[in-house]
Protein backbone atom coordinates (compact mmCIF):
# COMPACT_ATOMS: atom_id res chain seq x y z
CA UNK A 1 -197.02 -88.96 95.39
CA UNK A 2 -200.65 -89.76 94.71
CA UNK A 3 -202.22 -88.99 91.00
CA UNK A 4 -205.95 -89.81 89.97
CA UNK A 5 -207.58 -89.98 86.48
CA UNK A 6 -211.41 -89.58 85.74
CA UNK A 7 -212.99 -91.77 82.68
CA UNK A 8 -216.75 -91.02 81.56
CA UNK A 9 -218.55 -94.13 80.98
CA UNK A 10 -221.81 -94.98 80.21
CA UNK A 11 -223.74 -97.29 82.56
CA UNK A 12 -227.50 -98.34 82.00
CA UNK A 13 -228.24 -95.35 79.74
CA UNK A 14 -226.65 -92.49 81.95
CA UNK A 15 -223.13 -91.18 81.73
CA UNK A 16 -221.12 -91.67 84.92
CA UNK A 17 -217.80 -90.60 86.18
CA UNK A 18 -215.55 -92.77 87.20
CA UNK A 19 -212.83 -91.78 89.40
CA UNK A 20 -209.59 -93.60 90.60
CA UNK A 21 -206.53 -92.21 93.09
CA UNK A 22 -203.82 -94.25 93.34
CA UNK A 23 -200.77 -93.78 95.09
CA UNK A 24 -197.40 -94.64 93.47
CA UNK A 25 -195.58 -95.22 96.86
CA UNK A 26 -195.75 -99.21 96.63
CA UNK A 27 -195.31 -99.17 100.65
CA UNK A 28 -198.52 -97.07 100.84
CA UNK A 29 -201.05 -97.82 103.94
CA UNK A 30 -203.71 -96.87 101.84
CA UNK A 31 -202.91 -98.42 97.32
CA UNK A 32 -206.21 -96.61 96.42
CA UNK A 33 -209.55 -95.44 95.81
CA UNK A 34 -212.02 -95.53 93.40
CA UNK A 35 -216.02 -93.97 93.36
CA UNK A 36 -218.34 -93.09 90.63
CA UNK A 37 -219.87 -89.54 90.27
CA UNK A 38 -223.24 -88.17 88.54
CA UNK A 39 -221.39 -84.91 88.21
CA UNK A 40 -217.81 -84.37 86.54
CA UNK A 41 -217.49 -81.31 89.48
CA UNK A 42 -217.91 -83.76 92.10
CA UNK A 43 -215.41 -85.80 90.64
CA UNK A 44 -212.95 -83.88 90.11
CA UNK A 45 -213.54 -82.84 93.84
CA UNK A 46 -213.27 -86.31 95.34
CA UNK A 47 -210.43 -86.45 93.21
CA UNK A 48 -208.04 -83.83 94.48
CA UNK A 49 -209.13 -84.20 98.15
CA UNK A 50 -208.58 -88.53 98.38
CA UNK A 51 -205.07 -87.34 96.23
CA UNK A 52 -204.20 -85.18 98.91
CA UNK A 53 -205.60 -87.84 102.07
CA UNK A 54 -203.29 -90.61 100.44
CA UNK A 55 -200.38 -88.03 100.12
CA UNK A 56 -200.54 -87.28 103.80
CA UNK A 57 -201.20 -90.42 104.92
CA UNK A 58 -198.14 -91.95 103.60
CA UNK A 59 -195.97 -88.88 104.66
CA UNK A 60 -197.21 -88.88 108.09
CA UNK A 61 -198.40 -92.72 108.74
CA UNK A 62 -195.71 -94.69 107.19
CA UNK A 63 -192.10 -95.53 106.28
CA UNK A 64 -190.62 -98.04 104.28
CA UNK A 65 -189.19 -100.73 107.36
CA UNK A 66 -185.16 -100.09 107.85
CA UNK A 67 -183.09 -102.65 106.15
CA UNK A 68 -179.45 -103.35 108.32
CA UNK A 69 -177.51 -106.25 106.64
CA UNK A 70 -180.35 -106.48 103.63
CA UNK A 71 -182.50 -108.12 106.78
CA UNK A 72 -185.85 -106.25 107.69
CA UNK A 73 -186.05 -106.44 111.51
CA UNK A 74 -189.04 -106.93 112.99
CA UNK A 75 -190.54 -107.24 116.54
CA UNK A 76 -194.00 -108.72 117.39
CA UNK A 77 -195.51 -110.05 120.28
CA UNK A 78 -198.77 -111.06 118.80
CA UNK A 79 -199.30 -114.84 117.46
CA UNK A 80 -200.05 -115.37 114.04
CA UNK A 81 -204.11 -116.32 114.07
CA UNK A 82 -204.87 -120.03 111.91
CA UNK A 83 -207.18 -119.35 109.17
CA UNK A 84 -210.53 -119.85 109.22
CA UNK A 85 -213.80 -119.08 107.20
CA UNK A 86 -214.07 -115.39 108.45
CA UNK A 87 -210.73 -114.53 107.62
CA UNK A 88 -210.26 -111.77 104.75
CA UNK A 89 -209.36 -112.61 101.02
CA UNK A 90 -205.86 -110.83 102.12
CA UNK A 91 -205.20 -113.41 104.81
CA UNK A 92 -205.84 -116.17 102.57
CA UNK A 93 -203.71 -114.26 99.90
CA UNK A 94 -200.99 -114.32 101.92
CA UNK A 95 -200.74 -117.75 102.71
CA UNK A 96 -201.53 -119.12 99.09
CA UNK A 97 -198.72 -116.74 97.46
CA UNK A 98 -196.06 -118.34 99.78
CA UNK A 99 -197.63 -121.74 99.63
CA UNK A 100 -197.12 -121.60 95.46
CA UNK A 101 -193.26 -120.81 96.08
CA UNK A 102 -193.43 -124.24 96.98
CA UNK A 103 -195.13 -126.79 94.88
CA UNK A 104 -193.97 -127.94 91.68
CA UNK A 105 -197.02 -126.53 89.90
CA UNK A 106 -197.76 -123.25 90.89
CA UNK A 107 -200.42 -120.96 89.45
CA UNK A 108 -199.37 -119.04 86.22
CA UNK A 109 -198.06 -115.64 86.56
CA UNK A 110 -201.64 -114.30 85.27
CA UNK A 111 -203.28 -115.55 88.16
CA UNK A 112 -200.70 -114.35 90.63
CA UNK A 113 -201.16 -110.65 88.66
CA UNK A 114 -204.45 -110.90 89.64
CA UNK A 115 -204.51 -111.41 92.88
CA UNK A 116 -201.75 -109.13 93.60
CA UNK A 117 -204.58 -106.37 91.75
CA UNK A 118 -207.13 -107.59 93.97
CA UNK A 119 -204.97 -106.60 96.77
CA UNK A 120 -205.01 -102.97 96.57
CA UNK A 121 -209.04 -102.50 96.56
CA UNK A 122 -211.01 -102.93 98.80
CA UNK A 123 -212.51 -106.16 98.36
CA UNK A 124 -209.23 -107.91 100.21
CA UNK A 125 -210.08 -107.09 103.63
CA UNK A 126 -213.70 -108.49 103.24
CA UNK A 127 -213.57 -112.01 105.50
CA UNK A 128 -214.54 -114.90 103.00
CA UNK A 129 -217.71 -115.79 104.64
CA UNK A 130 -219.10 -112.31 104.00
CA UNK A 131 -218.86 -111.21 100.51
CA UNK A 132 -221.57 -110.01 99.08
CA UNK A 133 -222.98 -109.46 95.70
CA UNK A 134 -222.20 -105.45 96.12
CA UNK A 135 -218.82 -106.17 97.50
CA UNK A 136 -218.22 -107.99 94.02
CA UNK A 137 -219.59 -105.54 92.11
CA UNK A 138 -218.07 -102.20 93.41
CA UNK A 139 -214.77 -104.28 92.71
CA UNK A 140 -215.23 -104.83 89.07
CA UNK A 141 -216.70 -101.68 88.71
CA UNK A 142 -213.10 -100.13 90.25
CA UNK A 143 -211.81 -102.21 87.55
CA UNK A 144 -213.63 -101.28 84.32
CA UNK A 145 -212.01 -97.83 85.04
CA UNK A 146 -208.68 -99.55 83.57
CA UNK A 147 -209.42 -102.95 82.05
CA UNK A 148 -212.18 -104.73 80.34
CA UNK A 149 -214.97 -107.32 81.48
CA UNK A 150 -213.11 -110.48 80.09
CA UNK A 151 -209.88 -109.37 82.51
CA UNK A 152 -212.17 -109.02 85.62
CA UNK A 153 -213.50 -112.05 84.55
CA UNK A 154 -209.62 -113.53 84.92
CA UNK A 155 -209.53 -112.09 88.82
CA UNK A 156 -212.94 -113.29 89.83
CA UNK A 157 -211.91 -116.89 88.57
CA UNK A 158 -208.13 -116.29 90.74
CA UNK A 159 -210.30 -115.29 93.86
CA UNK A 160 -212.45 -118.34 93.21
CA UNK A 161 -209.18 -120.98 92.79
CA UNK A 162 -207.47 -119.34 95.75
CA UNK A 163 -210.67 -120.11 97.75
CA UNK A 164 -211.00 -123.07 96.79
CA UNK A 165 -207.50 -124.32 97.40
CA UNK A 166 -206.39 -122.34 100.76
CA UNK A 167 -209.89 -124.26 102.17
CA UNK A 168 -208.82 -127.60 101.17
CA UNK A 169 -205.25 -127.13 102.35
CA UNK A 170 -206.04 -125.70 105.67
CA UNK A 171 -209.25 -128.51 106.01
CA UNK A 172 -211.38 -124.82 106.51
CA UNK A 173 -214.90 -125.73 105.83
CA UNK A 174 -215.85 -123.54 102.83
CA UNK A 175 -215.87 -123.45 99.31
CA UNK A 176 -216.20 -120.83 96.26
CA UNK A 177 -219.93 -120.82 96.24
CA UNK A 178 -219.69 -117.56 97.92
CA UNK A 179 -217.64 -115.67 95.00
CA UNK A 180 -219.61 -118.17 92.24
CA UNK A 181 -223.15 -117.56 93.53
CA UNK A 182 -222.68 -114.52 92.03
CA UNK A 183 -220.62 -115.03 89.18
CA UNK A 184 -223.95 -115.70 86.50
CA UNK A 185 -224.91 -111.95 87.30
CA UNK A 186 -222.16 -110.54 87.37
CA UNK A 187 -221.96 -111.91 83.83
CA UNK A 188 -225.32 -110.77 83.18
CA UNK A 189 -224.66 -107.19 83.82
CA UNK A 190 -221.78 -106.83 81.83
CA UNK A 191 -219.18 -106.64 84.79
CA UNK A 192 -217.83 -109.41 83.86
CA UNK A 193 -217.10 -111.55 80.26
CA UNK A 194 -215.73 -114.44 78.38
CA UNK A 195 -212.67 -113.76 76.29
CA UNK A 196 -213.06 -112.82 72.96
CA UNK A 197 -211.72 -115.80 70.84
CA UNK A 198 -209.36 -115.18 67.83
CA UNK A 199 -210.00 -116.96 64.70
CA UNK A 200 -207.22 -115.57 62.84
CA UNK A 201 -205.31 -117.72 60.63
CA UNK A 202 -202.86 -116.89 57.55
CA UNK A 203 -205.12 -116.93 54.17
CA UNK A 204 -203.44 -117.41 50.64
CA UNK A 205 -200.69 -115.92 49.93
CA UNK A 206 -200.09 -114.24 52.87
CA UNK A 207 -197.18 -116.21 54.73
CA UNK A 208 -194.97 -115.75 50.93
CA UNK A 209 -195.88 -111.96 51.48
CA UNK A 210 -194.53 -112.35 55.14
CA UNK A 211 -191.50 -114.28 53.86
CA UNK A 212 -190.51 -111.77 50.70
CA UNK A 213 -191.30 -108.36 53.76
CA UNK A 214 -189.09 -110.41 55.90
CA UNK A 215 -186.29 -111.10 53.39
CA UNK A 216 -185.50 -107.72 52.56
CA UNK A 217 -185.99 -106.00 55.76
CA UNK A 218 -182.79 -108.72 57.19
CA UNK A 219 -180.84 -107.61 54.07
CA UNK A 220 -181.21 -103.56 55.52
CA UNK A 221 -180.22 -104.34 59.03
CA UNK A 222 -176.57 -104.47 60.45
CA UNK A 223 -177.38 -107.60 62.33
CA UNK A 224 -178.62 -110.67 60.58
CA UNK A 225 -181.10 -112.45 62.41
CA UNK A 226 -183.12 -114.44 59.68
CA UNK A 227 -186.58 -113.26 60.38
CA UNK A 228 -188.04 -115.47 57.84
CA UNK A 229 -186.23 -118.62 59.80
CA UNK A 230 -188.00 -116.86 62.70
CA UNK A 231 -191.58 -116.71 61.31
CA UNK A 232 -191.46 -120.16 60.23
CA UNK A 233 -190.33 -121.94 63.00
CA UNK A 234 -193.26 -119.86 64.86
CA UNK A 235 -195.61 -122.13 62.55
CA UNK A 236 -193.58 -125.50 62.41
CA UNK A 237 -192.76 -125.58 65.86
CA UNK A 238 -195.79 -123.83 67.76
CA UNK A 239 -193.45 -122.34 70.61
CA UNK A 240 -194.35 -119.01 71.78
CA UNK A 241 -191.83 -116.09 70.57
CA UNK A 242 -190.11 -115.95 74.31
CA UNK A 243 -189.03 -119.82 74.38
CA UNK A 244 -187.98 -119.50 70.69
CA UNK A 245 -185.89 -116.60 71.24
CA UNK A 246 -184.32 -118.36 74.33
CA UNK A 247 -183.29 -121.52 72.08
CA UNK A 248 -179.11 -122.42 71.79
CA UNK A 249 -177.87 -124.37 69.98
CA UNK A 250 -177.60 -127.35 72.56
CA UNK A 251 -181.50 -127.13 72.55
CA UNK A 252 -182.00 -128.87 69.61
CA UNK A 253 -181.66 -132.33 69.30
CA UNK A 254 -181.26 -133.47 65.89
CA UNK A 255 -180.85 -137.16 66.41
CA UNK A 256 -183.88 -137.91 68.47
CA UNK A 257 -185.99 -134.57 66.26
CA UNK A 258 -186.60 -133.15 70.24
CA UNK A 259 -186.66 -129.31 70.92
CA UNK A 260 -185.42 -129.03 74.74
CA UNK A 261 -187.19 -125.66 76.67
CA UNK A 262 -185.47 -125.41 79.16
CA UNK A 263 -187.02 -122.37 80.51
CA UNK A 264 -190.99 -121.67 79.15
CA UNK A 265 -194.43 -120.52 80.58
CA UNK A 266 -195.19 -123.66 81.79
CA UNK A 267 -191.90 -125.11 83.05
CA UNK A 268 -191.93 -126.72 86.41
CA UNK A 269 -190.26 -124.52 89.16
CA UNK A 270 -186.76 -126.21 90.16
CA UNK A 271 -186.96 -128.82 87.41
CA UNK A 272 -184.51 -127.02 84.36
CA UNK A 273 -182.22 -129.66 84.28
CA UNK A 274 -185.45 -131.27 82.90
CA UNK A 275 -186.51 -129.71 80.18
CA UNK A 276 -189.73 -129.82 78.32
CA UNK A 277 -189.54 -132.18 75.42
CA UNK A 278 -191.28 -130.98 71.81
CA UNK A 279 -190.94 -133.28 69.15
CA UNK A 280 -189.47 -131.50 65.76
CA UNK A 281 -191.20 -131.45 62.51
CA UNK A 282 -189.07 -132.24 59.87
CA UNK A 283 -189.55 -129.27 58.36
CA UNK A 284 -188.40 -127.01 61.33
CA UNK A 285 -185.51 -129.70 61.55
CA UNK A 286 -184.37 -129.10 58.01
CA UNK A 287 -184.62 -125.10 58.28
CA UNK A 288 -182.46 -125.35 61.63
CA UNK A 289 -179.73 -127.25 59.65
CA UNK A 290 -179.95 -124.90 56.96
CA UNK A 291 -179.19 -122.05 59.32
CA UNK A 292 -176.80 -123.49 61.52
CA UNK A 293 -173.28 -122.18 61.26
CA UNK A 294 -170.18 -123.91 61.07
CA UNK A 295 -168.89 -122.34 64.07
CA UNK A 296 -171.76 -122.79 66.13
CA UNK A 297 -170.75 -123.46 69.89
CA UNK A 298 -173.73 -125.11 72.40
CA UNK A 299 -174.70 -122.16 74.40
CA UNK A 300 -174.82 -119.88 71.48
CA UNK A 301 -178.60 -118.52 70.37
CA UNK A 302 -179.81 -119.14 67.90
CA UNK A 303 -181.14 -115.58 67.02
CA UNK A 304 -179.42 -113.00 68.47
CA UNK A 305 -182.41 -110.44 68.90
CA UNK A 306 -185.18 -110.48 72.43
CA UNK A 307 -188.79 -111.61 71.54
CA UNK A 308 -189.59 -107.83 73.01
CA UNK A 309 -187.78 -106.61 69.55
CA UNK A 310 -189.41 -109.36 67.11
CA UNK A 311 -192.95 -109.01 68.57
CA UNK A 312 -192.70 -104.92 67.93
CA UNK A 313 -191.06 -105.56 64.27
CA UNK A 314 -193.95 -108.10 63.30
CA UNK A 315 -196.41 -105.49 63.26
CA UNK A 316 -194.54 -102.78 61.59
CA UNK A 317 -193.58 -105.44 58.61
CA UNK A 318 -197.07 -106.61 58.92
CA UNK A 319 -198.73 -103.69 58.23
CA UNK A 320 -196.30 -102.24 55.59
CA UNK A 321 -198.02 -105.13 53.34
CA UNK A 322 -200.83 -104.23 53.82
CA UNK A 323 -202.32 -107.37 55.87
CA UNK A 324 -205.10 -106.60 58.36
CA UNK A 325 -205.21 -107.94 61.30
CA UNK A 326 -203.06 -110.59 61.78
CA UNK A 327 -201.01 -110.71 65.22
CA UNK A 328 -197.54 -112.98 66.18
CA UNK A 329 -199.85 -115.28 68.18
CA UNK A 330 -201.83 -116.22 65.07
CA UNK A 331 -198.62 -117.71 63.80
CA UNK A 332 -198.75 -120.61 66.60
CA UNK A 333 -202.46 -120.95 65.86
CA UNK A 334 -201.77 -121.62 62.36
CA UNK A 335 -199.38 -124.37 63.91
CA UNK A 336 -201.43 -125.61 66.33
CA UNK A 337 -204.07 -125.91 63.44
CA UNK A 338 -201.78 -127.71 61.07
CA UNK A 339 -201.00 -130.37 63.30
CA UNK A 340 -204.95 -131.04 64.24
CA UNK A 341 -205.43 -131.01 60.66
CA UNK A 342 -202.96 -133.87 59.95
CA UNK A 343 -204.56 -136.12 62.53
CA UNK A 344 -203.03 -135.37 65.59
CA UNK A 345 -205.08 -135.86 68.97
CA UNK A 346 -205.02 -132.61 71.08
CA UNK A 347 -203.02 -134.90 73.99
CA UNK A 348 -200.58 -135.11 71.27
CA UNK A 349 -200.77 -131.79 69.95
CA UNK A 350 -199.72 -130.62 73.55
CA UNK A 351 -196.88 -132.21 73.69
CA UNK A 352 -195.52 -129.48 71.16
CA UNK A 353 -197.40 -126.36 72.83
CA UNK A 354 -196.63 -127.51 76.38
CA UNK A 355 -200.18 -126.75 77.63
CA UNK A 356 -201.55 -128.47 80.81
CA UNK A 357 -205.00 -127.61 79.84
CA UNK A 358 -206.53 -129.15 76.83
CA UNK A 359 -209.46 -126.66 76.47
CA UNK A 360 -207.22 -123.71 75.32
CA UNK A 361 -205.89 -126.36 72.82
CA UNK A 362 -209.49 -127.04 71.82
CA UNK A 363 -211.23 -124.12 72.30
CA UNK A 364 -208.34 -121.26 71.40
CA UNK A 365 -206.33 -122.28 69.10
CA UNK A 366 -208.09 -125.19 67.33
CA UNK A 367 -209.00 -123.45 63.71
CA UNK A 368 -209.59 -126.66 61.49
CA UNK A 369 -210.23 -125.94 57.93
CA UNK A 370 -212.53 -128.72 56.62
CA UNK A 371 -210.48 -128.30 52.98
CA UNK A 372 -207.24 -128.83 54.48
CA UNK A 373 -208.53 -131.98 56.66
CA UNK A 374 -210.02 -133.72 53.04
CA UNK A 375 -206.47 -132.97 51.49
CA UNK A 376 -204.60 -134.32 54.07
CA UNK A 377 -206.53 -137.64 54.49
CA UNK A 378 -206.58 -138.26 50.23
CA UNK A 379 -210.55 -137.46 50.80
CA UNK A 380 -210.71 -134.84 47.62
């Protein structure tokens, strides 16, 4: 079944509607369709007769392939073409997804999110060699229906990288210049946009606030989980909420002060049984002694409660004191801030975070405070 929703927007001065039918069968020959109207009656004409062309043709045109034995079966007597520089963005999809299932670093799972988006408009059957500004365009205009210029921004930068590396690893001669050509106006007319940059960190007297909310709300619940253990080790060990929730016991190592992630954003595919080191403050190491219980077996976690659950509690506790806009990923830039603070070099800094790329170090979650930097090097 096909369903479409219409969003009024204002573009250069005049209000447009924006239409988009989409159809929720995932096997559909046809994903969607998107168009802009002058008129809300057009739209909402367009809109009930694409509905109804996507309805019949995945009722009449297609079937999901039989599965016998959980193998799909399929006959073909036509030979897979080599790729070459008039291929379409989907061919060169294709053969980048599968080629990341097998290097140790493969693209994060935002990038691969993006270019499976880009694959249901219509921009993925346009060959490489002949995208155009337009083609570009009526893309991330399809996409400021649902998301905002600094996300687009994310999939033009994918289709740029997968470009760029399907060319190099098939020897095809050419390069992103024809998606970055473009990429300055794109910018220019507000398709397009950096991320917005948060400067958030905890001011004075906040974190005790946190600490005392914290306290009391563990003492209501049934299960204990220590969510003030939980917000500090957010600051004193920078690891995002989903590796922290994921920590046993047999994580930490307390004689060489090393946090083993065994599992994280950026662990290497295949390579668990090598985890990602992260040296422990002493602080963190002292508050995960204090916590430890006596019967506390390897494989047991450490907090028995999802980082879905903590990162909808935050809020609620968050805003019951009254504290404006302060977010669970503000805690690790308060970390990562600390540490630059103390002296640490961002290569070293990363060695806690786990990034591969310095910039978002340096340029996301580097929020130096010049006091704290005087006070920590006996300068005031």
């Amino acid at each position: 079944m096909a369903y479409f929703e219409i969003k009024e927007e204002l573009t250069k001065g005049k209000v447009k509607y924006a239409v988009r039918v989409r159809e929720k069968n995932k096997h559909a020959p046809i994903p969607s369709k998107s168009k802009k109207f002058d008129n809300r009656q057009h739209a909402e004409s367009w809109a009930i007769k694409t509905k109804l062309e996507l309805e019949n043709a995945c009722s009449t045109g297609y079937s999901k392939p039989k599965v016998l034995n959980n193998t799909n079966i399929l006959f073909s007597n036509v030979q897979e073409q080599p790729l070459t520089s008039s291929s379409t963005l989907f061919e060169y999809m294709e053969v980048y997804m599968e080629h990341q299932k097998t290097i140790p670093n493969p693209i994060s799972k935002t990038g691969i999110g993006s270019l499976n988006i880009v694959k249901q408009h219509d921009l993925a059957m346009v060959p490489i060699n002949e995208i155009t500004f337009e083609d570009l365009q009526t893309f991330c205009m399809e996409r400021l229906i649902s998301c905002s210029p600094s996300t687009i921004a994310v999939d033009i930068s994918s289709i740029m990288r997968l470009i760029r590396e399907v060319a190099t690893l098939k020897g095809i001669n050419i390069s992103d210049q024809v998606v970055r050509q473009y990429y300055s106006q794109l910018k220019r007319d507000g398709l397009i946009a950096d991320s917005n940059v948060r400067t958030r960190r905890l001011e004075k007297g906040e974190l005790f606030g946190i600490l005392k909310k914290f306290f009391s709300y563990d003492k209501k619940t049934k299960i204990k989980n220590n969510y003030p253990a939980i917000v500090l080790l957010s600051i004193y060990t920078t690891l995002r909420i989903s590796e922290l929730m994921a920590l046993t016991w047999d994580c930490i190592d307390f004689n060489n002060k090393e946090i083993n992630i065994k599992k994280g954003k950026n662990t290497k595919r295949g390579s668990n049984n090598v985890p990602r080191k992260v040296p422990m403050q002493a602080i963190a190491a002292n508050l995960l002694q204090k916590i430890k219980p006596q019967h506390a077996t390897g494989d047991m976690l450490i907090f028995n409660i999802k980082a879905k659950s903590f990162s909808s509690i935050f809020p609620r506790v968050i805003n019951a004191i009254g504290i404006v806009d302060l977010q669970l990923r503000d805690l690790r830039r308060e970390g990562v801030s600390i540490l630059l603070e103390k002296g640490l070099s961002v290569e070293q800094v990363a060695l806690f975070t786990g990034h591969r790329d310095y910039k978002m170090i340096q340029n996301i979650y580097n929020q130096m405070r010049s006091e704290n930097i005087l006070r920590n090097n006996g300068m005031v």
